[in-house]
N, C-alpha and C. Protein backbone atom coordinates (compact mmCIF):
# COMPACT_ATOMS: atom_id res chain seq x y z
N UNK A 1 -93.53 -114.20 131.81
CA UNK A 1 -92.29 -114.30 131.06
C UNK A 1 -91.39 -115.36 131.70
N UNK A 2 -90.86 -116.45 131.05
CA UNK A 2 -89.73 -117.16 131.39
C UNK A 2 -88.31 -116.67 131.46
N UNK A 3 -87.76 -116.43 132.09
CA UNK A 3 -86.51 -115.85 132.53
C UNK A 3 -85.60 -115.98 131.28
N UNK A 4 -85.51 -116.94 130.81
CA UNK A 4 -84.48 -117.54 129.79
C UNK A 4 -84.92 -117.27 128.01
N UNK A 5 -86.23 -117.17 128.08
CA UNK A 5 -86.77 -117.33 126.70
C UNK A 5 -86.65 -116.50 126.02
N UNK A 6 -85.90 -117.14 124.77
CA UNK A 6 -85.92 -115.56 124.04
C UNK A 6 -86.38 -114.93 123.29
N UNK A 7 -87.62 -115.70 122.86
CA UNK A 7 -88.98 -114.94 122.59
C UNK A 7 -89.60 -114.17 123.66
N UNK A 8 -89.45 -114.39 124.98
CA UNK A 8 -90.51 -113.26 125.76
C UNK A 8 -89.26 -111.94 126.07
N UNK A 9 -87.49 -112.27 125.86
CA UNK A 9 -86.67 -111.49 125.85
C UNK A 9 -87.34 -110.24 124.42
N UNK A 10 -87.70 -111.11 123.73
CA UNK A 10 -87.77 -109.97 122.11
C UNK A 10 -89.31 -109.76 122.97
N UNK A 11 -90.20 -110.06 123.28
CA UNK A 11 -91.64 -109.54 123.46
C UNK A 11 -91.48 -108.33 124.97
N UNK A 12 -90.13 -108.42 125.53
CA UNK A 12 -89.94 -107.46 126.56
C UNK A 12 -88.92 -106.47 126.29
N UNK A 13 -89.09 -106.44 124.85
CA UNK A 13 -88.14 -105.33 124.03
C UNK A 13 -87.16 -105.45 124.56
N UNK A 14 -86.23 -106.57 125.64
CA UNK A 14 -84.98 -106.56 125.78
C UNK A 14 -83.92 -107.32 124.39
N UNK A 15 -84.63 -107.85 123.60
CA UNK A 15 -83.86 -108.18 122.41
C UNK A 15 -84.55 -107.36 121.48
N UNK A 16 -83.82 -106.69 120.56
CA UNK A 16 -83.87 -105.67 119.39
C UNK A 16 -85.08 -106.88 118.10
N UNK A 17 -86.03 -106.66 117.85
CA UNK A 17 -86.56 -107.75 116.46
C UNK A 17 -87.06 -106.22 115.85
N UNK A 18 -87.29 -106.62 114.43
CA UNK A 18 -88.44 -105.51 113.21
C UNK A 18 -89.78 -106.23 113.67
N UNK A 19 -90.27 -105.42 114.39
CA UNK A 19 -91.71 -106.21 114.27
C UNK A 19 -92.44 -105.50 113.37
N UNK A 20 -93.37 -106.40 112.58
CA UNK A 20 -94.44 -105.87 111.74
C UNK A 20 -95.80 -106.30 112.36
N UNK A 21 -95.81 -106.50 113.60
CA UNK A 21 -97.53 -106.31 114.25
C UNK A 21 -97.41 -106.57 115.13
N UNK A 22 -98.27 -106.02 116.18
CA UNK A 22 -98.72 -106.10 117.57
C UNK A 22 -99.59 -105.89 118.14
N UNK A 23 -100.56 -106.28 118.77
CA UNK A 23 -101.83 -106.24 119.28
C UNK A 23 -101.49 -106.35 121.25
N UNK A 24 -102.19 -106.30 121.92
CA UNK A 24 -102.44 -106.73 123.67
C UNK A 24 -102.05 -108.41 123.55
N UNK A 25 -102.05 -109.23 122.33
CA UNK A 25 -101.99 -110.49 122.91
C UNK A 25 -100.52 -110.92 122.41
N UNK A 26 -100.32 -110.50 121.01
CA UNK A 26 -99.45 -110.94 120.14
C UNK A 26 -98.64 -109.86 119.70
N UNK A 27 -97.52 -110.65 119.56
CA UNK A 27 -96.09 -109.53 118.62
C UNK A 27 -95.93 -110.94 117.33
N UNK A 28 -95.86 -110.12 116.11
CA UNK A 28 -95.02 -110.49 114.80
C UNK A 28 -94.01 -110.28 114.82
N UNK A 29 -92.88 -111.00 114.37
CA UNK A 29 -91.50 -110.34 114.13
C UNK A 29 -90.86 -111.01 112.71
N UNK A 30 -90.01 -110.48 112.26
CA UNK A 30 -89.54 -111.19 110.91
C UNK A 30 -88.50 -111.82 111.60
N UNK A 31 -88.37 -113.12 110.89
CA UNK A 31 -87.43 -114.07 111.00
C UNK A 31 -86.10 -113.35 110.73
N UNK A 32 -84.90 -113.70 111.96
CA UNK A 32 -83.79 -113.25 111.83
C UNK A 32 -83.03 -114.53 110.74
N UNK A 33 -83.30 -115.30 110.40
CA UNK A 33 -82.62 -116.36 109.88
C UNK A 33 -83.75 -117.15 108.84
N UNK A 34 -84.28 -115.99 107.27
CA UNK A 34 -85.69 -116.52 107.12
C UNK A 34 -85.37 -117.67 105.80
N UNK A 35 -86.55 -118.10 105.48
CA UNK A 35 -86.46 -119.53 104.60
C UNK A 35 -86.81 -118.89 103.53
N UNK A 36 -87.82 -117.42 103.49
CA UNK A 36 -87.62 -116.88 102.47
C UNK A 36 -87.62 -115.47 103.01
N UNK A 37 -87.53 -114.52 101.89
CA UNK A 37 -87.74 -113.16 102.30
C UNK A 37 -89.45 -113.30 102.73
N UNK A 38 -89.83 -112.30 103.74
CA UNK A 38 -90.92 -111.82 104.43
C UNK A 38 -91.31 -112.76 105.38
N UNK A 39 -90.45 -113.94 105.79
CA UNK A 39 -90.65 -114.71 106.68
C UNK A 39 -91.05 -113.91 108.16
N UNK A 40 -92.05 -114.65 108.81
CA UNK A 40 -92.31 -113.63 109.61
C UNK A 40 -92.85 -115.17 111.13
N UNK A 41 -92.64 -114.34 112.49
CA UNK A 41 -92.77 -115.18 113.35
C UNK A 41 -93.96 -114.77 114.12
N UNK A 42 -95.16 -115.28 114.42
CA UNK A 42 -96.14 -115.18 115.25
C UNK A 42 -95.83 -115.40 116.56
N UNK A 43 -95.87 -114.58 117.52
CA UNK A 43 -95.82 -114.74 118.92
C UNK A 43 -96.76 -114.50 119.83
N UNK A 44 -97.52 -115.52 120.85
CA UNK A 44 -97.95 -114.46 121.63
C UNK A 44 -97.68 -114.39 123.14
N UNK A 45 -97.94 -113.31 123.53
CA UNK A 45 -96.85 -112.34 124.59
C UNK A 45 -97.02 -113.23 125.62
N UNK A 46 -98.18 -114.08 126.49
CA UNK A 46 -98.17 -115.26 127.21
C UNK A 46 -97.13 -115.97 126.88
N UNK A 47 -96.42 -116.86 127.71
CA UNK A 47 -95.55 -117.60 127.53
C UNK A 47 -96.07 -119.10 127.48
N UNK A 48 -95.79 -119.60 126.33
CA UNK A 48 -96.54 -121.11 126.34
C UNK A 48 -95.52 -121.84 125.62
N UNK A 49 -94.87 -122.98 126.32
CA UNK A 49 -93.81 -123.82 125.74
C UNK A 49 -94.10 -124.39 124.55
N UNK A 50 -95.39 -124.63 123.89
CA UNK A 50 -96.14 -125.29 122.95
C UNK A 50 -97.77 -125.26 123.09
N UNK A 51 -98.00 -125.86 122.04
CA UNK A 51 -99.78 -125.94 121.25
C UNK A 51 -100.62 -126.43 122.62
N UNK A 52 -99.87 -127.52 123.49
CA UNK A 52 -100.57 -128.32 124.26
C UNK A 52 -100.94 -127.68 125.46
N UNK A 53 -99.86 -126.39 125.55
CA UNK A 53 -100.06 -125.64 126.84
C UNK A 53 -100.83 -124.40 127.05
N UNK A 54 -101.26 -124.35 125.55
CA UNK A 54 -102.10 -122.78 125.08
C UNK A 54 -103.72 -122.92 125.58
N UNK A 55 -104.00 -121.75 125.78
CA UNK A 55 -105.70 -121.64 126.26
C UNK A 55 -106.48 -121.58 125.03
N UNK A 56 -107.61 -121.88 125.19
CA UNK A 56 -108.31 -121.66 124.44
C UNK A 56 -108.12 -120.44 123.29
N UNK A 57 -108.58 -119.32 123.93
CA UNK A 57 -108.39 -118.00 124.08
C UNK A 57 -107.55 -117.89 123.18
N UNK A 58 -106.08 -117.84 123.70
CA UNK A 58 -104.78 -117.33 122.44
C UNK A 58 -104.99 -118.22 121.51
N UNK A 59 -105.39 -119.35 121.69
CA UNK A 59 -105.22 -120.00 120.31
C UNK A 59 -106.15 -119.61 119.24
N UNK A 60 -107.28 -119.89 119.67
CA UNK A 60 -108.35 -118.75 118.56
C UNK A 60 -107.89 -117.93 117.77
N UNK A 61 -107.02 -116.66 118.75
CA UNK A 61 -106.60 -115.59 118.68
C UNK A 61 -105.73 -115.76 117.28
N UNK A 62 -104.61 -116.85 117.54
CA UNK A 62 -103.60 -116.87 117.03
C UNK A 62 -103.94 -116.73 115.11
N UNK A 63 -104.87 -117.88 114.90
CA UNK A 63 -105.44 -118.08 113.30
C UNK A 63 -105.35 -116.75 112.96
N UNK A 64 -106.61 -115.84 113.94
CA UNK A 64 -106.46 -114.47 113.54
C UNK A 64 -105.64 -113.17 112.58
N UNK A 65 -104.71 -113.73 113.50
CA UNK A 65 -103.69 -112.78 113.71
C UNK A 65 -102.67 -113.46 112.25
N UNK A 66 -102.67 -115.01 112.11
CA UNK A 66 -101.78 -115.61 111.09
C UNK A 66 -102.83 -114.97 109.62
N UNK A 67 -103.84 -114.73 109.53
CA UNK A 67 -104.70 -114.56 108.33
C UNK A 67 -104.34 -113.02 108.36
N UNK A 68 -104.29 -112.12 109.09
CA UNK A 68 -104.44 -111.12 108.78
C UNK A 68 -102.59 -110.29 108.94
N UNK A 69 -101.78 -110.99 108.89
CA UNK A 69 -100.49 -110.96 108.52
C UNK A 69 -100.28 -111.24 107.33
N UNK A 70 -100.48 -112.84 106.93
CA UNK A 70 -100.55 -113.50 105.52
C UNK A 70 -100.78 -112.57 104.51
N UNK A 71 -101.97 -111.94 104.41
CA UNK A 71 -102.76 -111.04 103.50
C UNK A 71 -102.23 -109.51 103.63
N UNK A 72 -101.13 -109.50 104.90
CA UNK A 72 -100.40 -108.30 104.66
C UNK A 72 -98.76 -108.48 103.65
N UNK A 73 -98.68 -109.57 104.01
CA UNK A 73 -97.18 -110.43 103.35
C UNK A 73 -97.54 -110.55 102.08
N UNK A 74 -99.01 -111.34 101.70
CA UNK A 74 -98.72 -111.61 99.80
C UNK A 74 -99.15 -110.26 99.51
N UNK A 75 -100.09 -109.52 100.00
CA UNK A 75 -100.24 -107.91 99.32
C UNK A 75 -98.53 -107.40 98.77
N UNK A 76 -97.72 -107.24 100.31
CA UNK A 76 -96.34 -106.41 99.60
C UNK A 76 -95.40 -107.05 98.79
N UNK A 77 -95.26 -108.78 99.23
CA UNK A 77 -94.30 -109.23 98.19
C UNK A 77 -94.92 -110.14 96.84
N UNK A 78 -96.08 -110.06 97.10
CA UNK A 78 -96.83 -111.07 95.68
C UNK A 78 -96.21 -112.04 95.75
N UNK A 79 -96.13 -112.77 97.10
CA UNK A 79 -95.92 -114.01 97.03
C UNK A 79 -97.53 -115.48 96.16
N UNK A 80 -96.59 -116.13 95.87
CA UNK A 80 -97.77 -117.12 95.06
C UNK A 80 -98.37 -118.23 95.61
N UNK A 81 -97.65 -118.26 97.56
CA UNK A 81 -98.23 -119.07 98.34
C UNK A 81 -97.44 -118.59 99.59
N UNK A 82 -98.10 -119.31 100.63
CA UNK A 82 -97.93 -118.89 102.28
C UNK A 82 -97.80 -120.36 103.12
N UNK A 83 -96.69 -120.90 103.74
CA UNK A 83 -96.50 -121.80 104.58
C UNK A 83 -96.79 -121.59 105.37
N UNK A 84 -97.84 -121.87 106.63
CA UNK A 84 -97.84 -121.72 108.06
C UNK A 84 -97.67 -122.79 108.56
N UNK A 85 -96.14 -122.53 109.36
CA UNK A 85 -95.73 -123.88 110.18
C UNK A 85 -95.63 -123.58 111.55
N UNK A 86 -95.88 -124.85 111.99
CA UNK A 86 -95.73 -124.57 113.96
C UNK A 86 -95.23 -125.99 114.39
N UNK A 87 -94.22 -126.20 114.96
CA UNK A 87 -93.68 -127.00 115.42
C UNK A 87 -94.09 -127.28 117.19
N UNK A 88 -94.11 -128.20 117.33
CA UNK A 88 -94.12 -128.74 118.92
C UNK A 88 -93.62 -129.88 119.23
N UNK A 89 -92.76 -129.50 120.23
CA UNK A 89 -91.41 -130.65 120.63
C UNK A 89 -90.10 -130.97 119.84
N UNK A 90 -89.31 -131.05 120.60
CA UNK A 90 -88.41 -131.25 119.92
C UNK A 90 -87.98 -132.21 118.28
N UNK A 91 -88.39 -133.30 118.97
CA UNK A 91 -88.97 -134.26 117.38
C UNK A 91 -89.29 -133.37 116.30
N UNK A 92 -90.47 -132.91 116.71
CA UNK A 92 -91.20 -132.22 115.64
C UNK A 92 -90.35 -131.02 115.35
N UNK A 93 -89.34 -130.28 115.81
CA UNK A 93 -88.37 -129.70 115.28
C UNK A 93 -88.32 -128.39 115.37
N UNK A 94 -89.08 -128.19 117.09
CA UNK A 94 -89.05 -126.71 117.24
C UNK A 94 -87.68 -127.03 118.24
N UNK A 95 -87.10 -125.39 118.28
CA UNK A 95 -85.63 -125.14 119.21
C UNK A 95 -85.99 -123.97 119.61
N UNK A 96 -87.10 -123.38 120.01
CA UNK A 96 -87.55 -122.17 120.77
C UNK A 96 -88.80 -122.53 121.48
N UNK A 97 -88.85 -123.02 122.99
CA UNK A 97 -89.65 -123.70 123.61
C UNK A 97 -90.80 -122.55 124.05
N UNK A 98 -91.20 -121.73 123.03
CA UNK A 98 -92.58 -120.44 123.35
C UNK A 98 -93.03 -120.63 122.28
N UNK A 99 -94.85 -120.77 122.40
CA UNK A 99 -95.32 -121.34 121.16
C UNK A 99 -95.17 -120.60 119.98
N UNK A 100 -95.05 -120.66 119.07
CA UNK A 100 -94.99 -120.07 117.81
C UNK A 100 -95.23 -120.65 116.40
N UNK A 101 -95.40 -119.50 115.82
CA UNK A 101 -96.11 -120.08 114.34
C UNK A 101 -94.84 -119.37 113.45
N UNK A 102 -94.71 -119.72 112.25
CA UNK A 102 -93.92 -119.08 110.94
C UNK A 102 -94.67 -118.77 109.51
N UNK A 103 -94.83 -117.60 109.18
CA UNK A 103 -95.46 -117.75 108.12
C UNK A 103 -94.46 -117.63 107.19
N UNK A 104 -94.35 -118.42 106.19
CA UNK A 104 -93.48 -118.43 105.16
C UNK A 104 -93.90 -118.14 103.83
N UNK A 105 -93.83 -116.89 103.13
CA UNK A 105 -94.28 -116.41 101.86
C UNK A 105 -93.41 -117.28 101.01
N UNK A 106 -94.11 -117.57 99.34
CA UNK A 106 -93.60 -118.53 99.06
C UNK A 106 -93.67 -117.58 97.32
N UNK A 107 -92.39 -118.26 96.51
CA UNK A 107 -92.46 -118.21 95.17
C UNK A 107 -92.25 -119.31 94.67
N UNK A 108 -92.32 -119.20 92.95
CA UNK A 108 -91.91 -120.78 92.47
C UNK A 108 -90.25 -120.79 92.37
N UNK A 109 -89.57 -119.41 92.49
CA UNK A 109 -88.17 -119.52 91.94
C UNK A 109 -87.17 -119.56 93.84
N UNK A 110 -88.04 -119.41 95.19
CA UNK A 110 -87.52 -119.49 95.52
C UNK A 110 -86.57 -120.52 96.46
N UNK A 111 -86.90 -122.32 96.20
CA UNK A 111 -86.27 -123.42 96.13
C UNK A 111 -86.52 -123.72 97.90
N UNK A 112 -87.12 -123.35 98.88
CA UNK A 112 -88.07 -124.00 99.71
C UNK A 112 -88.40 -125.12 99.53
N UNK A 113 -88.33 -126.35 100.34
CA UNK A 113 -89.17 -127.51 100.09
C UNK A 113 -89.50 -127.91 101.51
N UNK A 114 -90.91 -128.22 101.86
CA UNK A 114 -91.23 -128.66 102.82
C UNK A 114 -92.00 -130.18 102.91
N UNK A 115 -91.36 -131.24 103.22
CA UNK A 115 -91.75 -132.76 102.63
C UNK A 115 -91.34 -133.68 103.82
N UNK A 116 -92.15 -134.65 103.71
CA UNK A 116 -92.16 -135.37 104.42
C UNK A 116 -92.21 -137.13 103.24
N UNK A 117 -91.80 -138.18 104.08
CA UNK A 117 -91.79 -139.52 103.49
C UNK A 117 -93.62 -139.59 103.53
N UNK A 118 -94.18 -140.11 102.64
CA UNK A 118 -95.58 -140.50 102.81
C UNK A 118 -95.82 -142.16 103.27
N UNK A 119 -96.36 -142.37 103.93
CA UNK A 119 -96.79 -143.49 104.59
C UNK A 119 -98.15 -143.90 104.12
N UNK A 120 -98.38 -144.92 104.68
CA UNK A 120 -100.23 -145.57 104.20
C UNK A 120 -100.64 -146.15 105.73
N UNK A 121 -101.96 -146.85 105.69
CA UNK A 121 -102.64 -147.32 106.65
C UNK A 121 -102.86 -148.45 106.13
N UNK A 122 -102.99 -149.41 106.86
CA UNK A 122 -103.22 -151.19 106.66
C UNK A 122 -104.88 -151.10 106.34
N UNK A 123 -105.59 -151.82 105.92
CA UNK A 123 -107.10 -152.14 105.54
C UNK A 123 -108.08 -151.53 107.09
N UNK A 124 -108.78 -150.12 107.05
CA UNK A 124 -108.91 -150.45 108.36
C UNK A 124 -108.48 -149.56 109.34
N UNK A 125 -107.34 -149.42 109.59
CA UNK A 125 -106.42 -149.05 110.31
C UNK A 125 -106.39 -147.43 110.55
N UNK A 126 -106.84 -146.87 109.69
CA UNK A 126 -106.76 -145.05 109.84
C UNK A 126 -108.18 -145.01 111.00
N UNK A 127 -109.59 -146.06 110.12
CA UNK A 127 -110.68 -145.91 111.58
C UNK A 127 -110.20 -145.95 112.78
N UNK A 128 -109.34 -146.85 113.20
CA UNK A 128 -109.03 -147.30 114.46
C UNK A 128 -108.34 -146.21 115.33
N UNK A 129 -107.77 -146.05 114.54
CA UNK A 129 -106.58 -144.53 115.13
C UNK A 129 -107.77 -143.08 115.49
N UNK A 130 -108.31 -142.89 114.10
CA UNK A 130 -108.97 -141.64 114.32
C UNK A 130 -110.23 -142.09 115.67
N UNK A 131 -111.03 -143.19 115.85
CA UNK A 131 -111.81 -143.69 116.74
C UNK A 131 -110.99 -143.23 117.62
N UNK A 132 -109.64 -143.93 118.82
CA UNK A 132 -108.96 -143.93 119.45
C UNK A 132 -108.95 -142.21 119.67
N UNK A 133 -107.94 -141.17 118.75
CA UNK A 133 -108.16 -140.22 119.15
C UNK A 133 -109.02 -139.14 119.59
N UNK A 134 -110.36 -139.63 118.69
CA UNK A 134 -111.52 -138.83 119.19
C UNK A 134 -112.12 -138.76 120.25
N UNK A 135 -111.72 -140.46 121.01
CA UNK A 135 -112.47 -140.06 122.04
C UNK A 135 -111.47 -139.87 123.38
N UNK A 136 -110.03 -139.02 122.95
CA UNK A 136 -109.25 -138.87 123.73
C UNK A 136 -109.87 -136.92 123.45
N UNK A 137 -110.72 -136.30 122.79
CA UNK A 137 -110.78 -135.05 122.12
C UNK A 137 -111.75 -134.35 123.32
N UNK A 138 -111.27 -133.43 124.30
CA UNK A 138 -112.28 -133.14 125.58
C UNK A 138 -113.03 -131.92 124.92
């Protein structure tokens, strides 16, 4: 546990959350501040600042645990789709430095938008990159 974090504060029951699951690795909790109703936060109880710092192990784990939440979320609210987002680093627009996922149940009436500007690759240019990263891939 990180002294300060206040995800391992809610995973050491010193902060009050509704959790809707828990296993030995992972706690769920619903979003105190959600994007829609049944928003829900994947945690797991290891403390990992981000994706880059996770083991093998929890991460596996984690899909798990996001599939078999999901399918508990559209069962009760009949949602008509499921966002799973995970942010790492600040850029990328996380503000809770313990890794985490969000599943976001989705309707058509409830005005969510998740978008980005679309970009292209020069003639070429996507090989070069994906080459480059693959063989950075241990």
């Amino acid at each position: 546990m990180e002294n300060q974090c206040v995800f391992c504060k809610i995973i050491a029951a010193e902060i009050p959350s509704a959790t809707i699951y828990e296993d030995e690795d992972f706690k769920v909790i619903m979003d105190i501040a959600p994007a829609a109703k049944g928003h829900a936060i994947i945690l797991p109880k290891k403390h990992f600042a981000n994706l880059y710092e996770m083991d093998d192990d929890t991460a596996s784990k984690a899909l798990i645990v996001a599939r078999k939440v999901a399918i508990a979320i559209k069962a009760e609210l009949g949602c008509e789709g499921m966002n799973l987002l995970q942010n790492n680093g600040e850029l990328a627009g996380q503000t809770v430095f313990h890794f985490h996922m969000h599943l976001i149940p989705r309707k058509q009436e409830d005005g969510v938008t998740f978008t980005w500007k679309q970009g292209s690759y020069e003639e070429g240019e996507a090989a070069k990159v994906a080459e480059a990263i693959a063989k950075k891939i241990k």
